[in-house]
Protein backbone atom coordinates (compact mmCIF):
# COMPACT_ATOMS: atom_id res chain seq x y z
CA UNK A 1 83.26 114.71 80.64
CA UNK A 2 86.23 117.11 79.78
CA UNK A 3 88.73 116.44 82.33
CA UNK A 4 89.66 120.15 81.67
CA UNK A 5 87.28 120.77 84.74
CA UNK A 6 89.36 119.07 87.27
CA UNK A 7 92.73 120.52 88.34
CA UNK A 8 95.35 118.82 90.59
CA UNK A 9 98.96 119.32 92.02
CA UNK A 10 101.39 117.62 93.03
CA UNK A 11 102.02 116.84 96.65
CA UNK A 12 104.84 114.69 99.12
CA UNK A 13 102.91 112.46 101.35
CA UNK A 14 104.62 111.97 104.68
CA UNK A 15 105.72 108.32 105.06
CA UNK A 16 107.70 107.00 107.80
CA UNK A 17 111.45 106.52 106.67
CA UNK A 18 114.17 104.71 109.00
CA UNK A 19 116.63 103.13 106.18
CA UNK A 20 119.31 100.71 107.21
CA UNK A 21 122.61 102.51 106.70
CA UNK A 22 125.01 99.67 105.18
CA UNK A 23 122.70 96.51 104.43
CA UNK A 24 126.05 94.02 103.61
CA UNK A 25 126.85 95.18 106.96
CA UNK A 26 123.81 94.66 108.50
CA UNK A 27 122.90 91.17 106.67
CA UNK A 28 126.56 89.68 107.96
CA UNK A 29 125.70 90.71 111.46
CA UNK A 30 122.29 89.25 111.78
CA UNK A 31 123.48 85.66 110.12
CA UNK A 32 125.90 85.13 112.76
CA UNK A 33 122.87 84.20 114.86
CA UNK A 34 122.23 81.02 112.59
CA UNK A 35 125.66 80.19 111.52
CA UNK A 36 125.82 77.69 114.48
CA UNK A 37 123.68 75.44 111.85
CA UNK A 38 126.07 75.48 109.17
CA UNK A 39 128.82 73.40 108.67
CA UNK A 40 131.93 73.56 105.94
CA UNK A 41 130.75 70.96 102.62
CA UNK A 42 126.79 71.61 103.21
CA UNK A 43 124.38 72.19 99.91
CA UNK A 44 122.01 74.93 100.93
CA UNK A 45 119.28 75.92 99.08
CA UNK A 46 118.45 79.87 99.21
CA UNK A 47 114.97 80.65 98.94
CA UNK A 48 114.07 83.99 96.25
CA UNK A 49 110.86 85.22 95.99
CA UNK A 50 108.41 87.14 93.09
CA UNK A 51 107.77 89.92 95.09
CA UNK A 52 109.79 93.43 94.26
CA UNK A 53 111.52 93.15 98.05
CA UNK A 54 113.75 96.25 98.27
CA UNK A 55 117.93 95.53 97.96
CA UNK A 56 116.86 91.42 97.78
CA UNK A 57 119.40 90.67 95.40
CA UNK A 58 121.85 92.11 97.67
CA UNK A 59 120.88 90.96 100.38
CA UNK A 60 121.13 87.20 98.99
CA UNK A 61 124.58 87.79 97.40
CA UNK A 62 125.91 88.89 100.93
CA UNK A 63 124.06 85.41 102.55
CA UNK A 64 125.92 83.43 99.56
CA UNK A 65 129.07 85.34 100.76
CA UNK A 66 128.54 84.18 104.12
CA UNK A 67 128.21 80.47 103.56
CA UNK A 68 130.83 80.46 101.13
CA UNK A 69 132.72 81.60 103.88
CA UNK A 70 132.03 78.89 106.19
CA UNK A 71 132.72 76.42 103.76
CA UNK A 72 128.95 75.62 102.69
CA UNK A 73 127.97 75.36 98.61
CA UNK A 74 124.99 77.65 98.11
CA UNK A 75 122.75 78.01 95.46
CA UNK A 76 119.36 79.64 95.14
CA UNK A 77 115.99 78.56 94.17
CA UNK A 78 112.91 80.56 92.91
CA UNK A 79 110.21 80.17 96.17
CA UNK A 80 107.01 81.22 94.58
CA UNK A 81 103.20 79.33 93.94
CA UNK A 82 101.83 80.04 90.29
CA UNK A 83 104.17 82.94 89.19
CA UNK A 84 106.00 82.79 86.54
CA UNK A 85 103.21 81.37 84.43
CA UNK A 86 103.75 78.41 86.46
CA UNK A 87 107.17 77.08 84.61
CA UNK A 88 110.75 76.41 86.04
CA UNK A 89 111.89 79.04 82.70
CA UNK A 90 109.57 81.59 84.02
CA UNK A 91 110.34 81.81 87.20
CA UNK A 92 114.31 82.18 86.39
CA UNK A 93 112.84 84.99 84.36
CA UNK A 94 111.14 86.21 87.42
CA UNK A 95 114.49 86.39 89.72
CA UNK A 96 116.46 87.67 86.71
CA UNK A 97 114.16 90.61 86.34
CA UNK A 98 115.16 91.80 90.08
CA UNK A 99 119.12 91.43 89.40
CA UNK A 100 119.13 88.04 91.07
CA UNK A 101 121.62 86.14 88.10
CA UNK A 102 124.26 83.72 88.79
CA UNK A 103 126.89 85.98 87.67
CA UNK A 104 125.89 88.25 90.59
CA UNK A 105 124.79 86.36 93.27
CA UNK A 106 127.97 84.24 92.53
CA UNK A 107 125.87 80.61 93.08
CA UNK A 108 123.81 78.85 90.50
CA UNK A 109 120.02 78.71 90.20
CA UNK A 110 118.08 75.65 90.60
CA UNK A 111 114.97 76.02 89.10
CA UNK A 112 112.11 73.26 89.05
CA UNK A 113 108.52 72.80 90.08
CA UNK A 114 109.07 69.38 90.99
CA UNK A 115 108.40 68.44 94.33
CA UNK A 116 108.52 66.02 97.29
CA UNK A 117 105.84 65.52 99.79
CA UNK A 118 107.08 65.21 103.37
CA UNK A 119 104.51 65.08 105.35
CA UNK A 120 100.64 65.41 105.56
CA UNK A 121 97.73 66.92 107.49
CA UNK A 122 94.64 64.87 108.53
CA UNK A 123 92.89 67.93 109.22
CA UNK A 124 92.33 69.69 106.96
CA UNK A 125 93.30 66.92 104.41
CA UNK A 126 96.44 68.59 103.14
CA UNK A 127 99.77 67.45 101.99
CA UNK A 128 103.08 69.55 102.92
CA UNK A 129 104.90 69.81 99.92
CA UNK A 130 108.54 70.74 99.38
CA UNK A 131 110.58 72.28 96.42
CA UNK A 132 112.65 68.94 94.80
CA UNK A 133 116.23 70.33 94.80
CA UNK A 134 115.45 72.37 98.80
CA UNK A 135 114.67 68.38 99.94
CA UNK A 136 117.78 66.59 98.37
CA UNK A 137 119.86 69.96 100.12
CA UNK A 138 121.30 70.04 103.29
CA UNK A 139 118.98 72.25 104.82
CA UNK A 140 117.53 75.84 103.78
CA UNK A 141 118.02 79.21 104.63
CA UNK A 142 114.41 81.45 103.49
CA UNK A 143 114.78 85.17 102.70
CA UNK A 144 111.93 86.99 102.63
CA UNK A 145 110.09 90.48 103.11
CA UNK A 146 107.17 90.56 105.67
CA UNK A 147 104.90 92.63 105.43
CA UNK A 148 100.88 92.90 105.24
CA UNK A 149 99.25 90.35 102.91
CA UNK A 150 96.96 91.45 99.97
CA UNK A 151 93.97 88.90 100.61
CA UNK A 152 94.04 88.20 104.20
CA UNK A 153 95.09 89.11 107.79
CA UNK A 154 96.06 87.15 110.83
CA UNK A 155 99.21 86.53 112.86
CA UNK A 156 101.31 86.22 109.96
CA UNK A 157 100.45 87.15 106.67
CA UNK A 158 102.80 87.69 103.79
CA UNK A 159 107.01 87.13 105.25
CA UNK A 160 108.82 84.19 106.28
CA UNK A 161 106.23 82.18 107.27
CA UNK A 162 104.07 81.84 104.43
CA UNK A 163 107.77 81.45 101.88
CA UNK A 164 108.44 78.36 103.98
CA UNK A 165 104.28 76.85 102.62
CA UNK A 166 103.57 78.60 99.44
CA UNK A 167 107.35 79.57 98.12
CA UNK A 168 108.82 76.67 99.32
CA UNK A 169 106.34 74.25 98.50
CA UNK A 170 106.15 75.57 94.51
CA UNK A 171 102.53 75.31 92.75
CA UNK A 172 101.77 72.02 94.17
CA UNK A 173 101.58 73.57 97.76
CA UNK A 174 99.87 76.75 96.64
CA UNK A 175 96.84 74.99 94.48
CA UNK A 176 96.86 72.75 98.02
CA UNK A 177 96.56 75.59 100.31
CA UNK A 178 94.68 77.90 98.09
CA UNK A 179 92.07 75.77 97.77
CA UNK A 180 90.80 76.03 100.67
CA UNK A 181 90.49 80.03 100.14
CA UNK A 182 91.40 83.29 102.43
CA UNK A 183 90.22 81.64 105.77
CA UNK A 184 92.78 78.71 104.12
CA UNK A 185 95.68 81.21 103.84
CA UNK A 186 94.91 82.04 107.15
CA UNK A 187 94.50 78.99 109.26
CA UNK A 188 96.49 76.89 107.02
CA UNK A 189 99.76 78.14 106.35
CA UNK A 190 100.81 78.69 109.55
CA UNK A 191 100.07 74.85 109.88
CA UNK A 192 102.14 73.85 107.18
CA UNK A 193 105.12 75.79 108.26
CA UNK A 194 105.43 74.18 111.37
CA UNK A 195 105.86 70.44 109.23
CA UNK A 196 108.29 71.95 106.90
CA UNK A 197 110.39 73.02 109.82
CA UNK A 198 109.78 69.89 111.85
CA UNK A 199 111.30 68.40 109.08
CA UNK A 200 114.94 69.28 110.06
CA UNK A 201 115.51 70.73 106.79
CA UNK A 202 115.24 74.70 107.85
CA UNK A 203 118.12 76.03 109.00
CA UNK A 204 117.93 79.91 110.01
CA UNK A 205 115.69 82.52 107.99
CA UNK A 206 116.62 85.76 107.40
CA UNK A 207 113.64 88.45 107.32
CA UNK A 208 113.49 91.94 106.06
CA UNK A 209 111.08 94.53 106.63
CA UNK A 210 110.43 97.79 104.71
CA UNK A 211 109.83 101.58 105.56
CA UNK A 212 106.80 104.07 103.36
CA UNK A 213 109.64 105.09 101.30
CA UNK A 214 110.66 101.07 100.04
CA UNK A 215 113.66 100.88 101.94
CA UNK A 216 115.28 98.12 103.76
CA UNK A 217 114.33 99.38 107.39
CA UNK A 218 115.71 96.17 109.32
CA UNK A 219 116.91 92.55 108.78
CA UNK A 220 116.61 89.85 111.89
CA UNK A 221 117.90 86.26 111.38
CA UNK A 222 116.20 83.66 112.89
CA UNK A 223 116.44 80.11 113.75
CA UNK A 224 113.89 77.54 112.93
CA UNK A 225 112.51 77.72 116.47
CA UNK A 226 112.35 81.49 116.42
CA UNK A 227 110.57 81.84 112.63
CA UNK A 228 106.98 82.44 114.12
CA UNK A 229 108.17 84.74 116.67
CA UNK A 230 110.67 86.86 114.50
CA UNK A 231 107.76 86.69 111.87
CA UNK A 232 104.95 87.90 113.79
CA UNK A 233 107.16 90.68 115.53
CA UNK A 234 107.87 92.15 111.93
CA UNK A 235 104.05 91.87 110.51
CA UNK A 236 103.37 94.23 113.48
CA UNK A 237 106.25 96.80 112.84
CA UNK A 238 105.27 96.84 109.34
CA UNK A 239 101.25 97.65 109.78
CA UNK A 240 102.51 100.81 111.30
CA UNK A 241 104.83 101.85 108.49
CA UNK A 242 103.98 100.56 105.19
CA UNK A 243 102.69 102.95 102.27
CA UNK A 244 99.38 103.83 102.49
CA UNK A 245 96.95 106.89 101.42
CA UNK A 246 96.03 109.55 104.03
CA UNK A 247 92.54 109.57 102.66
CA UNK A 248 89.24 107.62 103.55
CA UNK A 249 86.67 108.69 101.15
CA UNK A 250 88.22 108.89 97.51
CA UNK A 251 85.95 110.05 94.48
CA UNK A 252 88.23 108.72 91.61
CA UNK A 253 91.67 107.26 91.86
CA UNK A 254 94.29 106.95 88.84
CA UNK A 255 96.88 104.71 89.10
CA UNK A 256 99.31 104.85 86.46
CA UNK A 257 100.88 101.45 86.79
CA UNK A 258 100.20 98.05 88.19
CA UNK A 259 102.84 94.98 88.28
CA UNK A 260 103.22 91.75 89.99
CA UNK A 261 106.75 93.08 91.51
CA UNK A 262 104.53 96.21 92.89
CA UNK A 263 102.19 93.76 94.40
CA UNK A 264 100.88 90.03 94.41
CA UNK A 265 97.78 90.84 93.16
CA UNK A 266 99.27 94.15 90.82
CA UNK A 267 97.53 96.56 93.24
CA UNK A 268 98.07 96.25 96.94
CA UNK A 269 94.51 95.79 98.41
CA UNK A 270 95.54 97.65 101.72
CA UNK A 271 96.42 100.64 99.53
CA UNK A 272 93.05 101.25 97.12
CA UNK A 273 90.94 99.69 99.87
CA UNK A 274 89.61 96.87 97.31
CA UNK A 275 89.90 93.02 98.03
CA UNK A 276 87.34 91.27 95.99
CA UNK A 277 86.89 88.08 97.50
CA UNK A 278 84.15 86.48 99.31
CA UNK A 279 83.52 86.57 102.66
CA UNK A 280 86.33 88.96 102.72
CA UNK A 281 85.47 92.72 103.97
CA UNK A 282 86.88 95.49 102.11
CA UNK A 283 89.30 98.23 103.85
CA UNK A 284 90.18 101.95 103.36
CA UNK A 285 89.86 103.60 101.57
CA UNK A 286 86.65 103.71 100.05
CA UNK A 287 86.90 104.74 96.29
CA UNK A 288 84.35 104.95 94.08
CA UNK A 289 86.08 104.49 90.78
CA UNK A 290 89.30 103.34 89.88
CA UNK A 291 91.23 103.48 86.72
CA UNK A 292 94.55 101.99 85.97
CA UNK A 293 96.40 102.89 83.20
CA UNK A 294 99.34 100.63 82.16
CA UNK A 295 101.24 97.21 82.87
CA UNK A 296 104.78 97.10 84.06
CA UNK A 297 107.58 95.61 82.42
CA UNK A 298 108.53 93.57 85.35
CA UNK A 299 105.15 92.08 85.85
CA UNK A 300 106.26 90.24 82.85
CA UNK A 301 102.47 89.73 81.43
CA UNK A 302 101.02 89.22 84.51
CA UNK A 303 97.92 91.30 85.26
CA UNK A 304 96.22 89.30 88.38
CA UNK A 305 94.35 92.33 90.13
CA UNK A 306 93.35 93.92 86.85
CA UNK A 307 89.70 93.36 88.41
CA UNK A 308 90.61 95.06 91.01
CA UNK A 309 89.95 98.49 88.62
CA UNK A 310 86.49 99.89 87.13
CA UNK A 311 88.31 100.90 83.80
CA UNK A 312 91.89 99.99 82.31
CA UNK A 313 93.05 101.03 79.14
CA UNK A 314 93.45 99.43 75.74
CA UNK A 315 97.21 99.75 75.96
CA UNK A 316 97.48 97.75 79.81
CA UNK A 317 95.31 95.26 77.72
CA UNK A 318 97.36 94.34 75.35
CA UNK A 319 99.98 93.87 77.65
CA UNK A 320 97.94 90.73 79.57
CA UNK A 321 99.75 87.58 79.04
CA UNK A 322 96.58 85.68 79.70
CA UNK A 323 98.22 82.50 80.02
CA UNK A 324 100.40 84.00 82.40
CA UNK A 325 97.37 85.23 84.25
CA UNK A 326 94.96 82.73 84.24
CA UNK A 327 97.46 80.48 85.73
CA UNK A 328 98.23 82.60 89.35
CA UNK A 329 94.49 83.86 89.19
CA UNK A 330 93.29 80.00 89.20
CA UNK A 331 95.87 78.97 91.26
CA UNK A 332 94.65 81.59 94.10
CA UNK A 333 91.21 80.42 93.45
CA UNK A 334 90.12 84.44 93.80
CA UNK A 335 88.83 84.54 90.24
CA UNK A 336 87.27 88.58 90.24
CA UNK A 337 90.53 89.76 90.28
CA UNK A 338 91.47 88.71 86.72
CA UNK A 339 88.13 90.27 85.48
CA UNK A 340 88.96 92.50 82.30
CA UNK A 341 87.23 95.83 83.59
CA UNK A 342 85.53 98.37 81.02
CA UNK A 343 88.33 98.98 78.55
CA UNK A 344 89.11 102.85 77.62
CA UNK A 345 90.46 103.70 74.14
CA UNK A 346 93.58 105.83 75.91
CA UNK A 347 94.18 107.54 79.19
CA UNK A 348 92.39 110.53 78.60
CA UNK A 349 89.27 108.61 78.18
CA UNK A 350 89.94 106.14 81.14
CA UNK A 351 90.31 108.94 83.66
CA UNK A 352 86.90 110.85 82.00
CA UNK A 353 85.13 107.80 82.72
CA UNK A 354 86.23 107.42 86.02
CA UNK A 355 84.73 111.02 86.81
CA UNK A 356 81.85 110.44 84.94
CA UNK A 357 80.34 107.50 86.33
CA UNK A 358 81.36 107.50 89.95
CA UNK A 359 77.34 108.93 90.64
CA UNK A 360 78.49 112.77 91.95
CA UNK A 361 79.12 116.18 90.16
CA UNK A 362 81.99 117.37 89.11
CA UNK A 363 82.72 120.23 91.38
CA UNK A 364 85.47 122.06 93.64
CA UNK A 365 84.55 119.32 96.34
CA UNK A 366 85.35 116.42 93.89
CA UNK A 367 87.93 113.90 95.53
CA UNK A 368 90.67 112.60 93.03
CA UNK A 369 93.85 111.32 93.21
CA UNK A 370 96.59 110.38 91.16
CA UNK A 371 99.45 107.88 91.80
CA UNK A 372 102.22 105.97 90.38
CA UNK A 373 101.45 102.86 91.81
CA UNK A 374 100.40 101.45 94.94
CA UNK A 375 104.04 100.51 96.04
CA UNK A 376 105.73 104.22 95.78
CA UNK A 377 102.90 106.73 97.73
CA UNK A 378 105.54 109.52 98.71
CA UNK A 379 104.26 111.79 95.81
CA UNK A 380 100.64 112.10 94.28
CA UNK A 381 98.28 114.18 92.46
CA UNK A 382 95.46 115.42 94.24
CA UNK A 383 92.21 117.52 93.31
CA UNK A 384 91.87 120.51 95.94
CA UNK A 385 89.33 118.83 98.00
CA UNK A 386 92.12 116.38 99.11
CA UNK A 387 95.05 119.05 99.29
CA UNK A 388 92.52 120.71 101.87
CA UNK A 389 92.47 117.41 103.91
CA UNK A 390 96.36 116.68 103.63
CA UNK A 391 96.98 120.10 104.99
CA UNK A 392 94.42 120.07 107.57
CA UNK A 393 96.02 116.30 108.90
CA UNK A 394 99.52 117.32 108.70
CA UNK A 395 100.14 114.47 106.47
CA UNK A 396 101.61 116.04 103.50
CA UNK A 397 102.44 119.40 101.61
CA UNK A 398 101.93 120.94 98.05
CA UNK A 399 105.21 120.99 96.05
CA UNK A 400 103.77 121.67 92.55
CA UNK A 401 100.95 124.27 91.48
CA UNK A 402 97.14 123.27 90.27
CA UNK A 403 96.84 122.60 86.55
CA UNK A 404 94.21 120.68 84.66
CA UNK A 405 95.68 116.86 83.96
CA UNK A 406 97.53 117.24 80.93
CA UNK A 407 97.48 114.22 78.15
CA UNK A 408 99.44 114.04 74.77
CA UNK A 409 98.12 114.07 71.32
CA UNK A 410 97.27 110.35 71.68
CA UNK A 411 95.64 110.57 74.96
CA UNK A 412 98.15 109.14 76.96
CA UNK A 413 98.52 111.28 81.06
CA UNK A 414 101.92 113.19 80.96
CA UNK A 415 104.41 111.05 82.83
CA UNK A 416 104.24 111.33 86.43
């Protein structure tokens, strides 16, 4: 297939976009609500996720501010399952790689898998787990994005809730949870929670939701009895803003980059439509074939989701730390999405197999798409079949003219 056939432009997709103004401003505000719960000489632990969570590193240096100025001794630990291959060195690795250093943040990092278990379930049989260093604190403060999760919905899906089970609890608490799969993540987080801040040891959260355009859109502190609520209440506000597509039937999508600090699983599920695990239904929208083209940096080797594609390229890879992989893929217990798909020599040859296998001609009506990733959805590259549909919805405009897709000497797309 000579992708010479196809031509595409570039277009703005219309996201919704409501920044917050001054975020050390905002952050100081909102903690005054929990800083009835802190007194002068307390260790508290600072929860930091994996995800890429827009201004986070700010946003904990100005909550370190505040305790220091109350007289408390904060310092931070990594809150995630698997990531970080799993290891107290990779996970500092993790948190460095979003600016989140103890020279900045001005308190030290406490990394360690180790855990205690504080309490257990009878039903299901589940222990509540929590990070070694959070338990011998004085209580915890948990910072976290909310947003919509990448394998499951319900009441509260990826946000404070689920940092205070899978973050907080390390690996032990995520291979406990996870193993009871997506109806697990469901049903059982929001179970676990609730022990973890039952314990006493929770002292105020602070959450942060995002606009279409990744930028810190709000902040709300909350205190332990106020977590669910607060949580929920930001889930809701962010199904009707995140980043999505304006499209429901897609023919062949190209996405240029995956990355655990894009998404979880490298390629948000609630962007390309695909979920991949049993029992669970897929979403829009629907896309026939899908080809992803490279690795980030800042996934750091990790390429969970890679099975989420049809074809990735030799270059993406070789970038696979498989060690890296394997451990969050088994860990989630949603083994597809480590899958190596069909393997293309270079770009040029992973976006010609995406046309020619997807089971249609290749004609003016063909529906293709282009992105950068699923996280940053404010520009594309669409075939005119789509421009026709992003005009006709009001959801976009043409900035850039129709030309074939251009590739270099070695086959690799011209940068986006």
């Amino acid at each position: 297939m000579d992708n010479a056939h196809v031509k595409i432009c570039k277009v703005r997709v219309h996201q919704t976009c409501c920044p917050v103004e001054d975020i050390p401003t905002k952050v100081r505000q909102e903690f005054t609500h929990i800083e009835k719960n802190i007194r002068p000489g307390m260790r508290i632990a600072i929860t930091a996720g994996s995800r890429g969570v827009a201004n986070i590193a700010l946003v904990i240096k100005t909550v370190v501010e505040c305790l220091k100025e109350r007289g408390a001794s904060p310092f931070i630990i990594p809150a995630m399952g698997s990531h970080g291959g799993a290891t107290a060195e990779g996970q500092r690795a993790v948190l460095e790689g979003y600016g989140i250093t103890e020279e900045y943040i001005g308190a030290p990092i406490y990394s360690s898998l180790r855990v205690q278990k504080i309490d257990h379930i009878d039903k299901p049989d589940l222990n509540v787990y929590m990070d070694q260093y959070a338990w011998e604190s004085d209580g915890v403060i948990a910072i976290n994005r909310v947003k919509v999760h990448t394998d499951f919905h319900g009441a509260h899906e990826s946000g404070i809730v689920k940092m205070l089970t899978i973050g907080l609890g390390k690996h032990a608490q995520a291979l406990a949870v996870h193993h009871y799969g997506a109806n697990g993540l469901r049903n059982y987080i929001p179970m676990v929670t609730e022990r973890v801040i039952r314990s006493g040891k929770v002292l105020g959260a602070i959450a942060l939701l995002e606009d279409g355009y990744d930028h810190t859109a709000d902040v709300k502190a909350a205190l332990p009895e106020e977590i669910f609520e607060v949580d929920h209440e930001f889930l809701e506000r962010s199904r009707s803003m995140f980043a999505q597509l304006p499209f429901r039937e897609i023919d062949s999508m190209i996405v240029d980059r995956m990355g655990k600090e894009i998404s979880g699983t490298g390629m948000d599920p609630n962007v390309i439509g695909r979920i991949r695990i049993d029992g669970q239904q897929d979403g829009f929208p629907h896309v026939k074939r899908l080809a992803v083209l490279d690795l980030s940096d800042g996934s750091h080797g990790n390429g969970i989701g890679v099975g989420l594609a049809d074809i990735a390229t030799r270059k993406l890879a070789g970038k696979i730390d498989w060690k890296v992989t394997n451990e969050n893929v088994i860990t989630s217990g949603f083994l597809s999405r480590g899958f190596l798909p069909i393997v293309a020599e270079n770009d040029r040859q992973a976006v010609a197999l995406t046309m020619a296998t997807c089971g249609i001609p290749v004609t003016e009506d063909f529906r293709l798409v282009r992105i950068r990733d699923t996280l940053h959805l404010s520009e594309a590259y669409v075939s005119p079949a789509l421009m026709k549909e992003l005009t006709e919805t009001g959801r976009g405009e043409q900035i850039g003219e129709f030309r074939p897709i251009e590739f270099d000497s070695q086959g690799n797309i011209t940068p986006f």
